[in-house]
C-alpha atoms as a PDB file:
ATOM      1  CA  UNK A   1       0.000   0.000   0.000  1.00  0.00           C
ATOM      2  CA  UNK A   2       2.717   2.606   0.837  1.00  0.00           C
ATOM      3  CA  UNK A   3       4.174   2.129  -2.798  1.00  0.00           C
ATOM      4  CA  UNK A   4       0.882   2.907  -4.347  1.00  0.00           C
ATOM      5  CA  UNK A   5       0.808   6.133  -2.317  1.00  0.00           C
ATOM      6  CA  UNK A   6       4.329   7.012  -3.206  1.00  0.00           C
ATOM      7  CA  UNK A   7       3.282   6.358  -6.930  1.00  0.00           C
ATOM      8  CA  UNK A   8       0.393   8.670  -6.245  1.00  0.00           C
ATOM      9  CA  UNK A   9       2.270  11.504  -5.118  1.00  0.00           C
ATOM     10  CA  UNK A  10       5.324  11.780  -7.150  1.00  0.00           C
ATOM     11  CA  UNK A  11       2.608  11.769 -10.721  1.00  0.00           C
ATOM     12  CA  UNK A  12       0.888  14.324  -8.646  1.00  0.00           C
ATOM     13  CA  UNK A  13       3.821  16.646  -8.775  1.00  0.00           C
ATOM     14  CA  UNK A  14       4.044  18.826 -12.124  1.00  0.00           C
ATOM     15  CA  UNK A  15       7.364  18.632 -13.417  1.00  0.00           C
ATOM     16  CA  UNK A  16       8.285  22.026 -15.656  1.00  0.00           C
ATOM     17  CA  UNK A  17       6.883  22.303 -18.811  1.00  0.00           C
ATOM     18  CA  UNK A  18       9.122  23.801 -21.405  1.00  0.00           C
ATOM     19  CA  UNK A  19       8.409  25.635 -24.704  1.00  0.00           C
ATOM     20  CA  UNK A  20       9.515  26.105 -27.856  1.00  0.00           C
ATOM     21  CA  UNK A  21       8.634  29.579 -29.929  1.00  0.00           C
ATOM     22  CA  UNK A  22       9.464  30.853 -33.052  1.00  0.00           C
ATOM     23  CA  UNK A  23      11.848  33.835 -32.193  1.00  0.00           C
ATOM     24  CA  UNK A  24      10.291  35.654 -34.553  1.00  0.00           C
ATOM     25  CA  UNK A  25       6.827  35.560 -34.533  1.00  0.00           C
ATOM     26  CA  UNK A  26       6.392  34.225 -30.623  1.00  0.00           C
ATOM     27  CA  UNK A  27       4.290  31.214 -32.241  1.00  0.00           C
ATOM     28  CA  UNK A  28       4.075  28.082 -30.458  1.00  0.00           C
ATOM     29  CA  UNK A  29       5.937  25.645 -32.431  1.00  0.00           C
ATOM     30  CA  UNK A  30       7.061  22.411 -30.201  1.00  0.00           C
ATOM     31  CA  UNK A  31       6.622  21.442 -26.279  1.00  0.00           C
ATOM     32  CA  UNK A  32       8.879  19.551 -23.945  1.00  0.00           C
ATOM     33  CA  UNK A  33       6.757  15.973 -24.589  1.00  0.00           C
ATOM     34  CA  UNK A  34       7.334  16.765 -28.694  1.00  0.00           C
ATOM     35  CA  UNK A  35      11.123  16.045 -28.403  1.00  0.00           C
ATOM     36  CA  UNK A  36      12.793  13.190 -29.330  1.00  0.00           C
ATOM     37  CA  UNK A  37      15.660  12.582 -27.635  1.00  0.00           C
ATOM     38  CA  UNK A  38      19.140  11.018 -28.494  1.00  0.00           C
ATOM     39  CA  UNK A  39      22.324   9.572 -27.102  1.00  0.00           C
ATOM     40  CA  UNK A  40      25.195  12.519 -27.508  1.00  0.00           C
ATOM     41  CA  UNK A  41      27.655  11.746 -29.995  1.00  0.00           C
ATOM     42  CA  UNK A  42      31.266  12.000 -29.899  1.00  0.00           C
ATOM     43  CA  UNK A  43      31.301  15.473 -31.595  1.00  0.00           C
ATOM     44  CA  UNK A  44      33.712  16.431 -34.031  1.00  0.00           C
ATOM     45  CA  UNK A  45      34.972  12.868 -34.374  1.00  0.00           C
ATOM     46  CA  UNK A  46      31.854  11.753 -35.771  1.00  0.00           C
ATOM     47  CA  UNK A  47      31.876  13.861 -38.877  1.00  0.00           C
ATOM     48  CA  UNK A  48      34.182  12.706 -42.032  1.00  0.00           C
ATOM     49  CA  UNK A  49      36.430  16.345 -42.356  1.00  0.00           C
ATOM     50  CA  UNK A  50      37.603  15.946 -39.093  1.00  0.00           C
ATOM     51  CA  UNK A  51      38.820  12.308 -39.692  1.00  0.00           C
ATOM     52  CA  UNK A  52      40.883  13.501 -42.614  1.00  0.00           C
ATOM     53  CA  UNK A  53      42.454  16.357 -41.090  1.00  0.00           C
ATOM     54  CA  UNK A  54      42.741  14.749 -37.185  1.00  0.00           C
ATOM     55  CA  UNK A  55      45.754  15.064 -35.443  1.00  0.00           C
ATOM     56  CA  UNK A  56      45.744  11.945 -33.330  1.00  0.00           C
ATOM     57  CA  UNK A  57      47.995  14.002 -30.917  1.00  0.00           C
ATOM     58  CA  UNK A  58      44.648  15.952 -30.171  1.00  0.00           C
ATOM     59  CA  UNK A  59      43.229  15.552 -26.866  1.00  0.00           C
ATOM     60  CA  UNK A  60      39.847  14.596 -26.631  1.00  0.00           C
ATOM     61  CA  UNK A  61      37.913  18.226 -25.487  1.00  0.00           C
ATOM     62  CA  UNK A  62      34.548  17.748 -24.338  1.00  0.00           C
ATOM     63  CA  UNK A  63      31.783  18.209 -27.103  1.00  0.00           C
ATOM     64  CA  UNK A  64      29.682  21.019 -27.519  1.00  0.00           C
ATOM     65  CA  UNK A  65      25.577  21.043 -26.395  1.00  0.00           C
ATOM     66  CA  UNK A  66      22.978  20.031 -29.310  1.00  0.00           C
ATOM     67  CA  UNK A  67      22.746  23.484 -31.354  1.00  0.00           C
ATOM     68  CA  UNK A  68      19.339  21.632 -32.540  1.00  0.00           C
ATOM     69  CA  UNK A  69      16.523  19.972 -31.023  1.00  0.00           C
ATOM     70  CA  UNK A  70      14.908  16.671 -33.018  1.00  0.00           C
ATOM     71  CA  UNK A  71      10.844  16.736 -32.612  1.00  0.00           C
ATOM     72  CA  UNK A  72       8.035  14.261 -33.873  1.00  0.00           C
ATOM     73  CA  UNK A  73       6.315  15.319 -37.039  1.00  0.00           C
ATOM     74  CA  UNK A  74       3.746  18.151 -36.161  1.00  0.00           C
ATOM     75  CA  UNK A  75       0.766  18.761 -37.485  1.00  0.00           C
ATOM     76  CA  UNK A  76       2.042  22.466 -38.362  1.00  0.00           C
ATOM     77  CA  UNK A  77       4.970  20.864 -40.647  1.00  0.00           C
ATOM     78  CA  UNK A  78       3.002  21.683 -44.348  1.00  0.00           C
ATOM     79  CA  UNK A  79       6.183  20.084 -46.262  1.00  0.00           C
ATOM     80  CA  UNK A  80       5.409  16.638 -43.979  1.00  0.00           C
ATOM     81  CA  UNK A  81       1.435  16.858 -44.599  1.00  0.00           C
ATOM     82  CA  UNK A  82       1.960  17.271 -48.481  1.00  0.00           C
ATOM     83  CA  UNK A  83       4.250  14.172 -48.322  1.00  0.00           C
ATOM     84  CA  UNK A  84       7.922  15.560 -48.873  1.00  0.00           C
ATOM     85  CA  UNK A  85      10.777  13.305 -48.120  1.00  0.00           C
ATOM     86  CA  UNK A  86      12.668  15.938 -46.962  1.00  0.00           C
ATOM     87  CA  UNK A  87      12.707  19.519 -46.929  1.00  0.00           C
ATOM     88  CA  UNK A  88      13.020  23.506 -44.707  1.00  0.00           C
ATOM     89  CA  UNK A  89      10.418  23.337 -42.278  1.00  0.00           C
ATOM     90  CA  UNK A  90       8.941  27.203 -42.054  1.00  0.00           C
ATOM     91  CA  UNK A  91       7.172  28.543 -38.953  1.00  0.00           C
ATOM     92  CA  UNK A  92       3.218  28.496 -39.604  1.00  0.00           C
ATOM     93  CA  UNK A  93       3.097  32.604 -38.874  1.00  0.00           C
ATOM     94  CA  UNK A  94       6.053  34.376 -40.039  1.00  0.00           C
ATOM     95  CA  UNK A  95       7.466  31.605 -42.781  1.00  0.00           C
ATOM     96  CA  UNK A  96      11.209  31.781 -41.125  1.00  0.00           C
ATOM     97  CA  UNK A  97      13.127  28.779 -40.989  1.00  0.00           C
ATOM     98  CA  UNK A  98      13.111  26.965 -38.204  1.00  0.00           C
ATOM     99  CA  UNK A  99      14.917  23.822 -39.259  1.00  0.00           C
ATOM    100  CA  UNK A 100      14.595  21.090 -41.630  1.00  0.00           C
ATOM    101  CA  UNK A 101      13.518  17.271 -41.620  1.00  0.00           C
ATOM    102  CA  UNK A 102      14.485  14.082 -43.359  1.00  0.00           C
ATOM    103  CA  UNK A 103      13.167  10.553 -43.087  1.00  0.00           C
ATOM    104  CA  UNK A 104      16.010   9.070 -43.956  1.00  0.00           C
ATOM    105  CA  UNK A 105      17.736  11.474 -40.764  1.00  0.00           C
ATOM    106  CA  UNK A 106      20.394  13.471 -40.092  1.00  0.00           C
ATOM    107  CA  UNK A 107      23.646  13.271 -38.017  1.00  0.00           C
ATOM    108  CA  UNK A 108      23.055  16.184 -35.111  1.00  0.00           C
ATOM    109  CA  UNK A 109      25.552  18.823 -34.556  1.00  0.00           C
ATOM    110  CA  UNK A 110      27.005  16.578 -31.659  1.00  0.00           C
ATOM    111  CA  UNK A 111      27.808  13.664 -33.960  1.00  0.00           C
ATOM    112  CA  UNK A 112      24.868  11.284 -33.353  1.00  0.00           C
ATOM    113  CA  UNK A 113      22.591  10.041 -36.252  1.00  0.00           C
ATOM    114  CA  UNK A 114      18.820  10.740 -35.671  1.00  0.00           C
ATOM    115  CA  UNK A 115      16.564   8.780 -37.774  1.00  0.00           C
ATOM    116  CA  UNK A 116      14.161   9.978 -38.902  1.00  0.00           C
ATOM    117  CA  UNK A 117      14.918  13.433 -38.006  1.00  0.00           C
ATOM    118  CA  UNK A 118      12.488  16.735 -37.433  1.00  0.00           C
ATOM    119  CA  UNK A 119      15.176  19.298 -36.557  1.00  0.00           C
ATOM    120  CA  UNK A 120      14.453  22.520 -35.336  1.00  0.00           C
ATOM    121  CA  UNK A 121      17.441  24.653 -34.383  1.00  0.00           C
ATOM    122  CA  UNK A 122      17.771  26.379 -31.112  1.00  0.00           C
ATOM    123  CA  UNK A 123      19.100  29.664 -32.906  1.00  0.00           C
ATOM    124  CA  UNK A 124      15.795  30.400 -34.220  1.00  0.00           C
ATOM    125  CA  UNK A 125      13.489  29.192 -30.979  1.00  0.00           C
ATOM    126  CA  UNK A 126      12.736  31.040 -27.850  1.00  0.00           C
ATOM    127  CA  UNK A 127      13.007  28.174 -24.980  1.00  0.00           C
ATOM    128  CA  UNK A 128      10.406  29.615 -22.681  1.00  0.00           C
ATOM    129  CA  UNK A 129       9.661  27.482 -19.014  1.00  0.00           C
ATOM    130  CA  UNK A 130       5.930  27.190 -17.896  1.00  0.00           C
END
């Protein structure tokens, strides 16, 4: 019985809600459940110009954060309605680009391969906590 209360209180307990807005236009365009998330890659390794030019001397520095965020196909996403493989995805209000999305996915600024990908970039999003 005391687990079930435990259970009871900690879904009771809002955790923060985050939001995603078009910087320009303020429009709603993705919430905190909308995001997919994926294991961090190994940065600059990961991509194929750094392998070529890599001084194995290098030490390792730590990667940079995720300049994007991956989502799940929204319903706002006209290119994904009309049936595009990939394309720009354009905020609803304003028509600014606010990413782009692939089915066949895309390798993330951090080095990991997100399939299939939705990517909105953080530059052009307002991350605003509820």
């Amino acid at each position: 019985m005391e687990e079930a209360t435990n259970n009871s209180n900690q879904e009771a307990v809002p955790k923060p809600q985050v939001i995603y807005r078009c910087k320009k236009c303020r429009r709603i365009v993705a919430a905190e459940d909308n995001i997919v998330p994926h294991e961090r890659g190994k940065g600059e390794q990961c991509f194929k110009w750094k392998k070529r030019s890599g001084n194995p001397w290098d030490t390792e520095k730590e990667p940079a954060e995720c300049s994007s965020i991956f989502v799940e196909p929204l319903k706002w996403m006209q290119t994904v309605q009309e049936g595009f493989v990939e394309e720009k995805l354009q905020c609803m209000g304003c028509k600014a680009r606010l990413g782009s999305f692939n089915w066949a996915g895309m390798q993330c600024s951090c080095g990991a391969w997100v399939n299939p990908a939705f990517q909105l970039h953080k530059g052009r999003l307002d991350e605003c906590h509820m």
